[in-house]
C-alpha atoms as a PDB file:
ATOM      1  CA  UNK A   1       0.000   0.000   0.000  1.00  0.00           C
ATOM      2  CA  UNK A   2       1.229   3.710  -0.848  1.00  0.00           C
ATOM      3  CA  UNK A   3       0.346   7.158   0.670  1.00  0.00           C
ATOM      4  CA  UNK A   4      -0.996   7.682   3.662  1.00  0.00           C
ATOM      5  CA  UNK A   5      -0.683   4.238   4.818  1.00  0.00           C
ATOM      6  CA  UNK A   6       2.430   3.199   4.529  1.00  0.00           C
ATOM      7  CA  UNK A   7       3.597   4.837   7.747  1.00  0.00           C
ATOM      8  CA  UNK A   8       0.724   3.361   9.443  1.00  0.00           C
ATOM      9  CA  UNK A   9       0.761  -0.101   8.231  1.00  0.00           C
ATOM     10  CA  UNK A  10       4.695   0.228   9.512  1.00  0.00           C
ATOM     11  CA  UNK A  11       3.682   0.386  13.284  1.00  0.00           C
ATOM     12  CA  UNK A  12       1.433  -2.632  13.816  1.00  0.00           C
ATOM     13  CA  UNK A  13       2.809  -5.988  14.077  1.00  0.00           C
ATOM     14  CA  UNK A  14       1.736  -9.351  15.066  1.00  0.00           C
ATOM     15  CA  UNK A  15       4.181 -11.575  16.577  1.00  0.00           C
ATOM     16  CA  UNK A  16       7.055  -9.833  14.891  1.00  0.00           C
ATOM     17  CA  UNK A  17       5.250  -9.450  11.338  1.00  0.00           C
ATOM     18  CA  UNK A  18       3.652  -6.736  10.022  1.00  0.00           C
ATOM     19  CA  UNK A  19      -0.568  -6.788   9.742  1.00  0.00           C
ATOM     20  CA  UNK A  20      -3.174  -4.789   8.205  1.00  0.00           C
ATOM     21  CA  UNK A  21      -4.705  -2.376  11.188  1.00  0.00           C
ATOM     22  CA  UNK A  22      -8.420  -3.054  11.374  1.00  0.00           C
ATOM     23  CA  UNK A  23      -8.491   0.555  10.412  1.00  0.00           C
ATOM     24  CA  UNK A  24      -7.773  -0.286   6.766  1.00  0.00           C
ATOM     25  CA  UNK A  25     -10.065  -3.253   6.787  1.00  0.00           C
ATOM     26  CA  UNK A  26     -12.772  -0.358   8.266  1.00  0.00           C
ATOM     27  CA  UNK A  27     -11.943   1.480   4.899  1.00  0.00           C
ATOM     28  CA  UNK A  28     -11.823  -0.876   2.984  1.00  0.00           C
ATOM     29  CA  UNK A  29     -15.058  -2.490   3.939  1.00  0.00           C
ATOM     30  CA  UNK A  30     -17.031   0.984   3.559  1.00  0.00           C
ATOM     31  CA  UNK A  31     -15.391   1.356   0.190  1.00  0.00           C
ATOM     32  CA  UNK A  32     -16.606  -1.653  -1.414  1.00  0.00           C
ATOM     33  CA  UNK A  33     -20.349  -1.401   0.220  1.00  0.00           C
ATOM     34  CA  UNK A  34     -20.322   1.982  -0.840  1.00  0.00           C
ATOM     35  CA  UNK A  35     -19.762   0.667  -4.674  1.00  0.00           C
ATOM     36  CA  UNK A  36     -22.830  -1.369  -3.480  1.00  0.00           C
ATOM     37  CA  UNK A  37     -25.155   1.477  -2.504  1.00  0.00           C
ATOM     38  CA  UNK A  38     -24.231   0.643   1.336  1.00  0.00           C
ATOM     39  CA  UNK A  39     -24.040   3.596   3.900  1.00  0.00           C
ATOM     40  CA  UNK A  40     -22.461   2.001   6.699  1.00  0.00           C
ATOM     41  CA  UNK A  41     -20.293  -0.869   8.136  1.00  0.00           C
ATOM     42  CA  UNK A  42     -22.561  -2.873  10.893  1.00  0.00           C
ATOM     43  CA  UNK A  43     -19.714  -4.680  12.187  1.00  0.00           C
ATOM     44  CA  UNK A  44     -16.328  -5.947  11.510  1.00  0.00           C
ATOM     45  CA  UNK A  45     -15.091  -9.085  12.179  1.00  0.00           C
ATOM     46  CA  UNK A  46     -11.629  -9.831  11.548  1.00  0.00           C
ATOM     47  CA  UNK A  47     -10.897 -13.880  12.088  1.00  0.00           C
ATOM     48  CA  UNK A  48      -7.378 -13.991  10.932  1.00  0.00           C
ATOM     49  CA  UNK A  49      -5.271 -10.662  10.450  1.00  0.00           C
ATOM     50  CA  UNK A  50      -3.620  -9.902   6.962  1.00  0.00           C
ATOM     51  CA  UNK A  51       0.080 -10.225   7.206  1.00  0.00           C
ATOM     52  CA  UNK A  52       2.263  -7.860   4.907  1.00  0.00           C
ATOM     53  CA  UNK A  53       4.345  -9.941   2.643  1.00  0.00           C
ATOM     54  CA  UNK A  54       8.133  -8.565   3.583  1.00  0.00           C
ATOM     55  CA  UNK A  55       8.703  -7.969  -0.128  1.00  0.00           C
ATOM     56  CA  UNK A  56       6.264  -7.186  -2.769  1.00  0.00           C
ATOM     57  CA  UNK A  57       2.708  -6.919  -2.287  1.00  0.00           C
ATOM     58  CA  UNK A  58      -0.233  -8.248  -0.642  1.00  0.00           C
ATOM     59  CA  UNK A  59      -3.681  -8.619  -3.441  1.00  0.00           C
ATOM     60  CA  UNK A  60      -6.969  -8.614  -1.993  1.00  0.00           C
ATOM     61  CA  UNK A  61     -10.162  -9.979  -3.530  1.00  0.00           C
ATOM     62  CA  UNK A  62     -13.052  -8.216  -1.518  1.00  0.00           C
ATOM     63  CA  UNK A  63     -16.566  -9.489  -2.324  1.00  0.00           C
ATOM     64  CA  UNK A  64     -19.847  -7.986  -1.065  1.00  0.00           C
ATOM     65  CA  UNK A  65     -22.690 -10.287  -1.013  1.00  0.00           C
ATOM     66  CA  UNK A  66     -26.395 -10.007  -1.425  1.00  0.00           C
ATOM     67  CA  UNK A  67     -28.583  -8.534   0.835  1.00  0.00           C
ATOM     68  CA  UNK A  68     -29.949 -11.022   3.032  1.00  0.00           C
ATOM     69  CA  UNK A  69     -33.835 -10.847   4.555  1.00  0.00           C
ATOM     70  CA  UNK A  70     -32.269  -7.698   7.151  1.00  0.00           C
ATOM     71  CA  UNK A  71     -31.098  -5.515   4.300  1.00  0.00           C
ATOM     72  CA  UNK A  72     -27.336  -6.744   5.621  1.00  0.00           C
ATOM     73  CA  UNK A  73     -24.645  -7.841   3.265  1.00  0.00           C
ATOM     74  CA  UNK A  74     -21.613  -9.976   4.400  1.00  0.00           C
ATOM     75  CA  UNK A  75     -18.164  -8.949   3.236  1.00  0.00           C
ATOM     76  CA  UNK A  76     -15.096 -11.213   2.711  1.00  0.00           C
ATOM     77  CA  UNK A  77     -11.784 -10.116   2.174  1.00  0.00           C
ATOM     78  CA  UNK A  78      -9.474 -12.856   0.185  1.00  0.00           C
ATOM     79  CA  UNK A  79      -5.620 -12.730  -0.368  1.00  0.00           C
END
């Protein structure tokens, strides 16, 4: 990741390797409803975090369901 995150993906680690803050995912997660006609992010639930490759880069596949019987769509995030 460039710009404004780089600094910020530089100060969280995991067990010695660097992660994705939740932050990101946050952004990420809005971004990709919002392509969806979402306004807001219900909840976030992060089961496994996304390590930063040391060299080169990290590709995400985010997919945004369909709404179930709530209105509510689930979001995955795929390396």
């Amino acid at each position: 990741m460039c710009g404004p995150y780089g600094l910020h993906l530089a100060t969280h680690s995991v067990v010695g390797e660097a992660v994705v803050p939740n932050t990101v995912l946050a952004e990420l997660a809005a971004r990709a409803g919002d392509e969806k006609g979402c306004t807001a992010v219900g909840e976030l639930v992060v089961d496994t975090p996304l390590v930063l490759p040391r060299t080169g880069a990290l590709h995400l596949r985010i997919h945004v369901g369909e709404p179930d019987a709530t209105g509510r769509r689930l979001l995955t995030v795929q390396t």
